[in-house]
N, C-alpha and C. Protein backbone atom coordinates (compact mmCIF):
# COMPACT_ATOMS: atom_id res chain seq x y z
N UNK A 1 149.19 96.61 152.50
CA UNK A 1 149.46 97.67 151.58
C UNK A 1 150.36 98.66 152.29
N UNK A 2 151.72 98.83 151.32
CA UNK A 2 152.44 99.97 152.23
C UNK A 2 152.41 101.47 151.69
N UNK A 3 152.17 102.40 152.34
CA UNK A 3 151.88 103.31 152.11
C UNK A 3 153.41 104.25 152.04
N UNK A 4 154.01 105.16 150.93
CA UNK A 4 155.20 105.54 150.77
C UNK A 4 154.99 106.73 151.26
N UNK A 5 155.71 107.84 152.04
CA UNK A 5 155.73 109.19 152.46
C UNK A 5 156.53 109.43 151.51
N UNK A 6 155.66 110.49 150.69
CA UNK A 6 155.97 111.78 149.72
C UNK A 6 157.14 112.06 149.86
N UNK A 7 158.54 112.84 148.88
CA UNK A 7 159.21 113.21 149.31
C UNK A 7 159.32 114.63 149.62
N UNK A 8 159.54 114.92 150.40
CA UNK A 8 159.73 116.49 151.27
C UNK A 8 159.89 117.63 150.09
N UNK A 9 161.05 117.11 149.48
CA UNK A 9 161.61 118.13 148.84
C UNK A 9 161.15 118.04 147.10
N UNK A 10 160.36 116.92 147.24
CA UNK A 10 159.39 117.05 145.58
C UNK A 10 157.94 117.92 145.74
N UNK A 11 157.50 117.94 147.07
CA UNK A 11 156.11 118.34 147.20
C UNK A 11 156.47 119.80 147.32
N UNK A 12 157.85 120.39 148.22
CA UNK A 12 158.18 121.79 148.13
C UNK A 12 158.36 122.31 146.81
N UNK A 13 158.84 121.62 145.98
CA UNK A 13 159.01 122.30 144.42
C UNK A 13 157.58 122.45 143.79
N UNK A 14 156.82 121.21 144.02
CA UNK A 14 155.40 121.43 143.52
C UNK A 14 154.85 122.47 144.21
N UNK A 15 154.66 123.14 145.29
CA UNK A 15 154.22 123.84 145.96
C UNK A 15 154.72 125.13 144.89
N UNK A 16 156.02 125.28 144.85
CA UNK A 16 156.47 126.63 144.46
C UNK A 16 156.20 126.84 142.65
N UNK A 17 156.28 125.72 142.45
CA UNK A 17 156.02 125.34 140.71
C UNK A 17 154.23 126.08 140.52
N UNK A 18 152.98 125.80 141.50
CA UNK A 18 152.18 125.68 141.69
C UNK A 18 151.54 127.81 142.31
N UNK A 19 152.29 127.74 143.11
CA UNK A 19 152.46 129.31 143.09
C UNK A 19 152.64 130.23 142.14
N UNK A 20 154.02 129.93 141.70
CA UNK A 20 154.20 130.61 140.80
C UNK A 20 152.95 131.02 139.32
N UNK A 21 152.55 129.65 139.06
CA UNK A 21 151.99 129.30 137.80
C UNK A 21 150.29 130.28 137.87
N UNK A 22 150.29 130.29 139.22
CA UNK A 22 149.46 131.13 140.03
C UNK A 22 149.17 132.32 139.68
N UNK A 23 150.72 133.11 139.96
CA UNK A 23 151.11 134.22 139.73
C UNK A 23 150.90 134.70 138.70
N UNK A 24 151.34 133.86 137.77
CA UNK A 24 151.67 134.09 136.07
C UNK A 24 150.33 134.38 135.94
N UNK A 25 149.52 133.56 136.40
CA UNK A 25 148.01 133.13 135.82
C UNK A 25 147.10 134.56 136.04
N UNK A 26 147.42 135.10 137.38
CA UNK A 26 146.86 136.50 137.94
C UNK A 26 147.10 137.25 136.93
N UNK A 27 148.70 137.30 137.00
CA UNK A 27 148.67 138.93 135.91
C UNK A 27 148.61 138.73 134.85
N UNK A 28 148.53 137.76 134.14
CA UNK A 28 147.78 137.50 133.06
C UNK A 28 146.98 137.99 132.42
N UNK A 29 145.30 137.76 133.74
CA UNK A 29 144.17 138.09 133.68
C UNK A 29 144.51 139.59 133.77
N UNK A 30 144.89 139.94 134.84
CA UNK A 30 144.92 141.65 135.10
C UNK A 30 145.46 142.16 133.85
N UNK A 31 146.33 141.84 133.03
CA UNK A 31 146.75 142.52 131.69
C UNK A 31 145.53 142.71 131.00
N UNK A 32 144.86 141.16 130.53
CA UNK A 32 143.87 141.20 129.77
C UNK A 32 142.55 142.05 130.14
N UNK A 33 142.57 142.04 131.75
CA UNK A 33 141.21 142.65 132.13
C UNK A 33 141.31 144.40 131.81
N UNK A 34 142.60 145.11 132.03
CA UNK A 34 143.43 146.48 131.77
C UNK A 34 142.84 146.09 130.13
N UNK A 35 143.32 145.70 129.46
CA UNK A 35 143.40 145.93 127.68
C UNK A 35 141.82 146.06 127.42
N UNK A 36 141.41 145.51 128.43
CA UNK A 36 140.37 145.48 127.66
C UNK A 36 138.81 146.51 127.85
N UNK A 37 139.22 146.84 129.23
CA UNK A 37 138.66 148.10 129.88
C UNK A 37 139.43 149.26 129.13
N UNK A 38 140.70 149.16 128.84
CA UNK A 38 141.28 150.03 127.63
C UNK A 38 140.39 150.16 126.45
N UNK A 39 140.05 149.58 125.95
CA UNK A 39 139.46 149.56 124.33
C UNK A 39 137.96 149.42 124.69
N UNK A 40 137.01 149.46 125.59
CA UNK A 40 135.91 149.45 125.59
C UNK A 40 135.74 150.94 126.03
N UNK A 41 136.86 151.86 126.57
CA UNK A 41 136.42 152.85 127.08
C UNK A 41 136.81 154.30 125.41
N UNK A 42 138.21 153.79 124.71
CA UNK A 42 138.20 154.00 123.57
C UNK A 42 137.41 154.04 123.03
N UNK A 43 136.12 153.02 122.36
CA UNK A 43 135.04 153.06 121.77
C UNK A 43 134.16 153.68 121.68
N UNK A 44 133.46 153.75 123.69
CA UNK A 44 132.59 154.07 123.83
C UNK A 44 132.80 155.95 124.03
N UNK A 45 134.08 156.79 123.65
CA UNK A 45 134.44 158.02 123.97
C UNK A 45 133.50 158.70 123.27
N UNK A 46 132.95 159.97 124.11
CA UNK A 46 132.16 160.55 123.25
C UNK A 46 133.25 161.99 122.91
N UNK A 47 132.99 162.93 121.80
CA UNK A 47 133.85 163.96 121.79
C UNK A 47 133.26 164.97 122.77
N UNK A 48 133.96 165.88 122.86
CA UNK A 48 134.03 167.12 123.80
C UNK A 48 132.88 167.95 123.59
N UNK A 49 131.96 167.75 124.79
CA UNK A 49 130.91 168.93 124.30
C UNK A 49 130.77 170.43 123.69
N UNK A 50 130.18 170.78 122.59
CA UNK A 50 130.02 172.10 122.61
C UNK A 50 129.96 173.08 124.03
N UNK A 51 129.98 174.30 123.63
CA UNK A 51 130.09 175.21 124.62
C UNK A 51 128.23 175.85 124.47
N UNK A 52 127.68 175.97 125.63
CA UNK A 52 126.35 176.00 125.47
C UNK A 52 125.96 177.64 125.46
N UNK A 53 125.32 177.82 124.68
CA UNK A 53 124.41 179.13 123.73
C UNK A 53 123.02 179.14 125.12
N UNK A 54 123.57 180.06 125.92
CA UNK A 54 122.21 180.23 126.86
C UNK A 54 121.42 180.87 126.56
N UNK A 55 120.91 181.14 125.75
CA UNK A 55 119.93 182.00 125.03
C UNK A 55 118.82 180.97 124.42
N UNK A 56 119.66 179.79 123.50
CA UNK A 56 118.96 179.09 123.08
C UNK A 56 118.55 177.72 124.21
N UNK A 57 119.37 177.79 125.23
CA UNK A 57 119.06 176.86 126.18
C UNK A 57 118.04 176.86 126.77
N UNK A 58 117.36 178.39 127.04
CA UNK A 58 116.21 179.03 128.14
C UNK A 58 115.26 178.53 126.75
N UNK A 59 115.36 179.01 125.46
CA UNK A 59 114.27 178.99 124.67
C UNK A 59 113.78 177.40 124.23
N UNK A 60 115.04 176.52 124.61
CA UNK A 60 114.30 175.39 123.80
C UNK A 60 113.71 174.52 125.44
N UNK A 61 113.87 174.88 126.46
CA UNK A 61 112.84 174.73 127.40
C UNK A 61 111.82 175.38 127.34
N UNK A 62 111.28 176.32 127.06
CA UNK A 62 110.36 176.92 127.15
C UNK A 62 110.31 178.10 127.88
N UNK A 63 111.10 178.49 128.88
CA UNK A 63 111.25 179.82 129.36
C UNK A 63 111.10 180.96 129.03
N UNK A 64 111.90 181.04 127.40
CA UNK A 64 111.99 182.43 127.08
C UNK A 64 113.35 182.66 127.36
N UNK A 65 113.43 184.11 127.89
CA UNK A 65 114.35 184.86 127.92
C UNK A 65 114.95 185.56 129.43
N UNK A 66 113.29 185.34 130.19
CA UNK A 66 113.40 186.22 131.15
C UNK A 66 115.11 186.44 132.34
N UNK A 67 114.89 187.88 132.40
CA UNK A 67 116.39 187.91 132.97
C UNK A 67 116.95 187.36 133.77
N UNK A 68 115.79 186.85 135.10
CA UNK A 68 116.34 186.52 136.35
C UNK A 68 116.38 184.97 136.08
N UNK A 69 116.13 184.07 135.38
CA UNK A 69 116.20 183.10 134.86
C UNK A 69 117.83 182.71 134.09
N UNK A 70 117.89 184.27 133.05
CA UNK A 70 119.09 183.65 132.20
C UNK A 70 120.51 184.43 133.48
N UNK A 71 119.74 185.25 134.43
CA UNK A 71 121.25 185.48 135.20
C UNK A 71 121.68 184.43 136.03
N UNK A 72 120.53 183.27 136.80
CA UNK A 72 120.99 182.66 137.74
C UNK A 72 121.80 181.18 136.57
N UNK A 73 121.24 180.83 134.93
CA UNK A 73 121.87 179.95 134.73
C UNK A 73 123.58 180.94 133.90
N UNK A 74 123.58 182.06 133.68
CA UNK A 74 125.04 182.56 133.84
C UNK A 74 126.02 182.04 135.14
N UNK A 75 125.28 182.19 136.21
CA UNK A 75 126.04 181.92 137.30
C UNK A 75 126.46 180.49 137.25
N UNK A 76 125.46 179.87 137.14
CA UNK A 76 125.35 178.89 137.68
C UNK A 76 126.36 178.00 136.55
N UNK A 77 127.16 178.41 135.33
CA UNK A 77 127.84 178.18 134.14
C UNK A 77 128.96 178.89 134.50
N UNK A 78 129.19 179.72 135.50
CA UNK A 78 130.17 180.20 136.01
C UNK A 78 130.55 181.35 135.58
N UNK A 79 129.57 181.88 134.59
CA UNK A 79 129.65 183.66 134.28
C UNK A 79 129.45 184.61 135.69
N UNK A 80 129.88 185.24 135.19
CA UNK A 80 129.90 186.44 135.73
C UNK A 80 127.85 187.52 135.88
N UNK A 81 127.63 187.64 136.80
CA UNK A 81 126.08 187.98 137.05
C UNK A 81 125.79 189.43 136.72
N UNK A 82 125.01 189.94 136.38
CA UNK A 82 124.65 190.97 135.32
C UNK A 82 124.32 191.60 136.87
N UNK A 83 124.45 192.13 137.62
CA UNK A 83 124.10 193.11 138.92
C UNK A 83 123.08 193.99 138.56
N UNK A 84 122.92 194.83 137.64
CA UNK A 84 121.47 195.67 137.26
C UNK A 84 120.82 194.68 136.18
N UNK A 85 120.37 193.25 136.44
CA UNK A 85 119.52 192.56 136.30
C UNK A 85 119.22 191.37 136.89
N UNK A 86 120.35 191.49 138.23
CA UNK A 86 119.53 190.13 139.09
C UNK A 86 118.96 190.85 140.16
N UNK A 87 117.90 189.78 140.08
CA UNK A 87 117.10 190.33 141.61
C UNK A 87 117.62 189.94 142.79
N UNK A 88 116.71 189.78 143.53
CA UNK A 88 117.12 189.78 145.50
C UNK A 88 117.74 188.36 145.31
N UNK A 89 116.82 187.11 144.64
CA UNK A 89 116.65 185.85 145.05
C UNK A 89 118.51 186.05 143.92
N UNK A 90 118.28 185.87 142.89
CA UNK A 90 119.57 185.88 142.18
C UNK A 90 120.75 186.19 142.92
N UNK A 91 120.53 187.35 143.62
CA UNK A 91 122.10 188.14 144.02
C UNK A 91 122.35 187.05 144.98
N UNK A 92 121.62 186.26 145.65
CA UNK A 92 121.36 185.28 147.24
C UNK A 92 122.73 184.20 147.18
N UNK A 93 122.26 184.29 145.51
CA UNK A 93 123.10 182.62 145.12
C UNK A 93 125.02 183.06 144.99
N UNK A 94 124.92 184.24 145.26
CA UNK A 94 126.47 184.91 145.14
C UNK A 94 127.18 184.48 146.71
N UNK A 95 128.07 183.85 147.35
CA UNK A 95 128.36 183.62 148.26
C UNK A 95 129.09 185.09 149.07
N UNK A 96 128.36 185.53 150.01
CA UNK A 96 128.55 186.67 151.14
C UNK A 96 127.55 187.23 150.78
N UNK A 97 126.65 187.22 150.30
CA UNK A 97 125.38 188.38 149.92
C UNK A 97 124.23 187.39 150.12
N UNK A 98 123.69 187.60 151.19
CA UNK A 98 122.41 187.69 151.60
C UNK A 98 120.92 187.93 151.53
N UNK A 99 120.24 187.99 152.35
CA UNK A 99 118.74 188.77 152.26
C UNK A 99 119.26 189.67 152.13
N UNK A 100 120.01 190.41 153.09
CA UNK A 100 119.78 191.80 153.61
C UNK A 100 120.52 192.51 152.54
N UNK A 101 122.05 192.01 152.75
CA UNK A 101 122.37 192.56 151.50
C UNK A 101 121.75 193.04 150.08
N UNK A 102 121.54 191.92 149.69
CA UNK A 102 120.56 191.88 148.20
C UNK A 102 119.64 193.11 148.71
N UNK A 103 118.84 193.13 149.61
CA UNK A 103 117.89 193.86 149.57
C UNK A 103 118.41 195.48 149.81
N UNK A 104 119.76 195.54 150.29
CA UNK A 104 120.57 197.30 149.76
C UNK A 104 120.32 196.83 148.47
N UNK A 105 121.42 196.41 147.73
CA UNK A 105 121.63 196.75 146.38
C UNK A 105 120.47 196.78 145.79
N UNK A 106 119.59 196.16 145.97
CA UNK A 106 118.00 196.34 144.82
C UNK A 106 117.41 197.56 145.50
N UNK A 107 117.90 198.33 146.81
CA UNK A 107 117.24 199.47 146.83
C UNK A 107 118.02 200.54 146.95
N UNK A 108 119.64 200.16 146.57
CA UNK A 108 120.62 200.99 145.90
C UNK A 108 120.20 201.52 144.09
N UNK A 109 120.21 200.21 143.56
CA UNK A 109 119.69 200.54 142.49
C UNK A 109 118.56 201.02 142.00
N UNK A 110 117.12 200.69 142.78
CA UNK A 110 116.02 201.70 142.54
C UNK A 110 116.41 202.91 143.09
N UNK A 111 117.19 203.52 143.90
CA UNK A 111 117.19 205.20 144.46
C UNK A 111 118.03 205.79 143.44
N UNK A 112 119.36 205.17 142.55
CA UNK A 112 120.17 205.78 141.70
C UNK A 112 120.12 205.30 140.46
N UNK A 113 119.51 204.23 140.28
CA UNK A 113 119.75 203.95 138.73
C UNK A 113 120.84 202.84 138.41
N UNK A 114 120.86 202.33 137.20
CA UNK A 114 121.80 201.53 136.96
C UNK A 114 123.25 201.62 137.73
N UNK A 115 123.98 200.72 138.05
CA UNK A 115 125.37 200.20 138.63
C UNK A 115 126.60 200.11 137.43
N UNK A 116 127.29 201.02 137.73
CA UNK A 116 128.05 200.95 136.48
C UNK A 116 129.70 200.60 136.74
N UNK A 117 130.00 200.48 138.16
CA UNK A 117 131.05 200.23 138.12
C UNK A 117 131.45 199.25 139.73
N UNK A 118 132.65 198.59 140.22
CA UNK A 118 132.45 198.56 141.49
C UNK A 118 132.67 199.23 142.47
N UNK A 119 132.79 200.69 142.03
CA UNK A 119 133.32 201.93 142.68
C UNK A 119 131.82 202.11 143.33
N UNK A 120 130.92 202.02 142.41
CA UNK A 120 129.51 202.40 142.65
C UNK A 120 128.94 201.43 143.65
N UNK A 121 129.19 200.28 143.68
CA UNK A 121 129.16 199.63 144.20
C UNK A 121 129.01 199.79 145.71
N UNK A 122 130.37 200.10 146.22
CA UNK A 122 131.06 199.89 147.34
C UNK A 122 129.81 201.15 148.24
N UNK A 123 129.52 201.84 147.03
CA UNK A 123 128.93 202.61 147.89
C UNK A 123 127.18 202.46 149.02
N UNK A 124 127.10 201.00 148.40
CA UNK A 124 126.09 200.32 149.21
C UNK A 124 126.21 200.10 150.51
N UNK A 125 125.58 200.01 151.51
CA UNK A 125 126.08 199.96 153.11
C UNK A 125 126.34 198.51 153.25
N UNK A 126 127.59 198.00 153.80
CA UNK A 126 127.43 196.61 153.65
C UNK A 126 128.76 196.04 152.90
N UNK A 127 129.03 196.94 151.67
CA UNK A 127 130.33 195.92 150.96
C UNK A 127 131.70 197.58 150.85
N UNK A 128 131.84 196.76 151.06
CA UNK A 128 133.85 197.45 151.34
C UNK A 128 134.60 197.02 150.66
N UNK A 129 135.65 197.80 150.70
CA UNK A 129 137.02 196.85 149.60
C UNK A 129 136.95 195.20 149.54
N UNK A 130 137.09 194.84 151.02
CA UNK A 130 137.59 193.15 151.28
C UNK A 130 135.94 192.48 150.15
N UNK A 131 134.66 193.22 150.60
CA UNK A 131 133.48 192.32 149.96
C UNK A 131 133.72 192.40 147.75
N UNK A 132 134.05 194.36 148.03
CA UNK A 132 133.66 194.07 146.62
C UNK A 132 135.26 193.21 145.93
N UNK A 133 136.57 193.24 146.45
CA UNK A 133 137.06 192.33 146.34
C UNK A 133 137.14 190.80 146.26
N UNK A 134 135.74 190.38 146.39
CA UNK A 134 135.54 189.11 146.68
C UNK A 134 134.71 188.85 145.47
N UNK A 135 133.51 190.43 145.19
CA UNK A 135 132.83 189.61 144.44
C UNK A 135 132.58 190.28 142.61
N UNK A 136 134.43 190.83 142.73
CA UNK A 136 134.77 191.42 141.61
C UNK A 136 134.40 190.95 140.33
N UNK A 137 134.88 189.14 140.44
CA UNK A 137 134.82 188.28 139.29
C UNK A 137 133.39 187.51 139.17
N UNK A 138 132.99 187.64 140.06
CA UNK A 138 131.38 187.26 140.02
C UNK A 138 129.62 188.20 139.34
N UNK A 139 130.65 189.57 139.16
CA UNK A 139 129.27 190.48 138.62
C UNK A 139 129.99 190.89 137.23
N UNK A 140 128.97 191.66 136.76
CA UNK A 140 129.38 192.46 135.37
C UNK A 140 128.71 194.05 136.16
N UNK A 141 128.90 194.66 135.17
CA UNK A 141 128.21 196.18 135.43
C UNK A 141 127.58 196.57 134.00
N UNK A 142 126.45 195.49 133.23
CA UNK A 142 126.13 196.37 132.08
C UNK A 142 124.38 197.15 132.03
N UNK A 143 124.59 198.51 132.22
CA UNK A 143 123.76 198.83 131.95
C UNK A 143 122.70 199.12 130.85
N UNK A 144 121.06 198.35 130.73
CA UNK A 144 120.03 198.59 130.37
C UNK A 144 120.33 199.60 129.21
């Protein structure tokens, strides 16, 4: 039995015929696998959440109302913090204000009374232009 050697230059075309078909075959799939992660993510879109009513958020947990509760989830929603109604632990969660800190301002505000501005402010031992500059957009001033 004689055995024929392949020809060189038929098995190189099959080779490249064979690649190619390869190729085709890949992005193929990758189109189809794209279209179709396309339209499953279409489907499954949910619309844009409402904007959340924190009032009714504290109440349909069960909380209530209480202040130091609805100031830390203001913050924490990215409002602005009611200063003559957060306490020590509240003011904590403000970045540069501290124990110690917190604990001027809560005994700034028991010696004078409500905080009405950040003029009033500054006048706590502890925050200066550069602090109350920092934590301008982070408080409110409404007084009780």
């Amino acid at each position: 039995m004689t055995l024929h050697a392949p020809d060189k230059m038929a098995d190189g075309q099959h080779q490249f015929k064979d690649r190619r078909m390869l190729v085709l075959f890949l992005l193929f799939s990758l189109l189809v696998i794209h279209d179709l992660g396309a339209y499953l993510n279409a489907r499954h879109a949910s619309p844009a959440p409402e904007p959340i009513n924190t009032h009714v958020l504290l109440q349909q947990k069960g909380q209530g109302t209480s202040p130091s509760a609805d100031q830390r989830l203001h913050y924490f929603l990215g409002r602005p913090m009611d200063i003559n109604l957060a306490t020590s632990r509240d003011l904590e969660l403000i970045t540069g204000i501290g124990p110690g800190l917190a604990r001027k301002i809560l005994d700034f505000r028991a010696k004078h009374g409500c905080i009405h501005n950040m003029k009033e402010l500054q006048q706590v031992p502890g925050i200066g232009n550069k602090m109350s500059r920092r934590l301008a957009s982070q408080l409110r001033f409404d007084c009780p």
